[in-house]
Protein backbone atom coordinates (compact mmCIF):
# COMPACT_ATOMS: atom_id res chain seq x y z
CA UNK A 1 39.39 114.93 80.37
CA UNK A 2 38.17 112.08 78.56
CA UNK A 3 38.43 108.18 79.68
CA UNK A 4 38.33 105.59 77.64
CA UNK A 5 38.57 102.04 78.57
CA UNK A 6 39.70 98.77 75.71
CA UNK A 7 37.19 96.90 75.04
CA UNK A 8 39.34 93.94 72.99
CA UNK A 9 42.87 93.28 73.36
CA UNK A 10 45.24 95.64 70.95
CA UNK A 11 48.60 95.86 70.62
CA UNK A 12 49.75 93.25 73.38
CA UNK A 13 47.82 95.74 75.81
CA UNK A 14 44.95 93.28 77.75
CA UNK A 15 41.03 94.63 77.96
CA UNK A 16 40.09 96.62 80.53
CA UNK A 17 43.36 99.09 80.48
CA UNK A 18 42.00 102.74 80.79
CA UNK A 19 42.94 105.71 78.92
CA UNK A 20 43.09 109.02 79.03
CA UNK A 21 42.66 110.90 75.95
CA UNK A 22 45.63 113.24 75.60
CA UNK A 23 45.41 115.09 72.08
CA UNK A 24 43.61 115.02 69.11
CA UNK A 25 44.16 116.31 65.91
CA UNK A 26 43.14 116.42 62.01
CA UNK A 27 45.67 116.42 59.26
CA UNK A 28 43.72 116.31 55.65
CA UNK A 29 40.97 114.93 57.06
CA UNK A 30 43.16 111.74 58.91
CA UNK A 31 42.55 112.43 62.59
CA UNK A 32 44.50 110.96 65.12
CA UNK A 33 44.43 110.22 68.94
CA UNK A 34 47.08 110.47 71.39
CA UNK A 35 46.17 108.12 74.83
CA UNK A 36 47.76 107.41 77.63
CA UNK A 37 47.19 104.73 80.23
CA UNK A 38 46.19 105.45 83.59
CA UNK A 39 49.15 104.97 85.44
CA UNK A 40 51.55 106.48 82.37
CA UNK A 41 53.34 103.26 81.13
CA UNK A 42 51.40 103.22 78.02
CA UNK A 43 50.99 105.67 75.48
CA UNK A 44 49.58 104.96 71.96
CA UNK A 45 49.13 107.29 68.44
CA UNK A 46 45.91 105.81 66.69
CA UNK A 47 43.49 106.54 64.32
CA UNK A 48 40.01 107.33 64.59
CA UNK A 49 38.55 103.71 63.12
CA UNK A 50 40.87 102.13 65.75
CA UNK A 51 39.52 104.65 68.91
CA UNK A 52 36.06 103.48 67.92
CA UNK A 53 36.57 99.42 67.36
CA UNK A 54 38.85 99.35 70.29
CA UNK A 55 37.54 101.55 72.39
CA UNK A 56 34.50 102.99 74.80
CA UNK A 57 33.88 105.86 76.44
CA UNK A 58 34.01 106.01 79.99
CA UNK A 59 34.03 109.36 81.24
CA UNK A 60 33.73 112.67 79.44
């Protein structure tokens, strides 16, 4: 499973949170990203421009 940590502060959600990446999927070429924090408060529907600006990988 993939972990993601924020980099910058999105949403009202401070930097450092980590993620877990829950789903992905593609709709006419929009994909979208389904995370969830690490202890399950959080859980946020973004797009793929956001996942990378916000973002960075942690664990794969």
């Amino acid at each position: 499973m993939k972990k993601y940590k924020l980099k910058n502060n999105f949403k009202g959600i401070k930097r450092g949170t980590q993620f877990f990446l829950i789903a992905e999927s593609e709709f006419i070429g929009i994909k979208e990203f389904v995370l969830r924090s690490k202890d399950l408060s959080i859980r946020l529907s973004i797009t793929e421009n956001e996942l990378h600006k916000n973002f960075s990988l942690v664990f794969e």
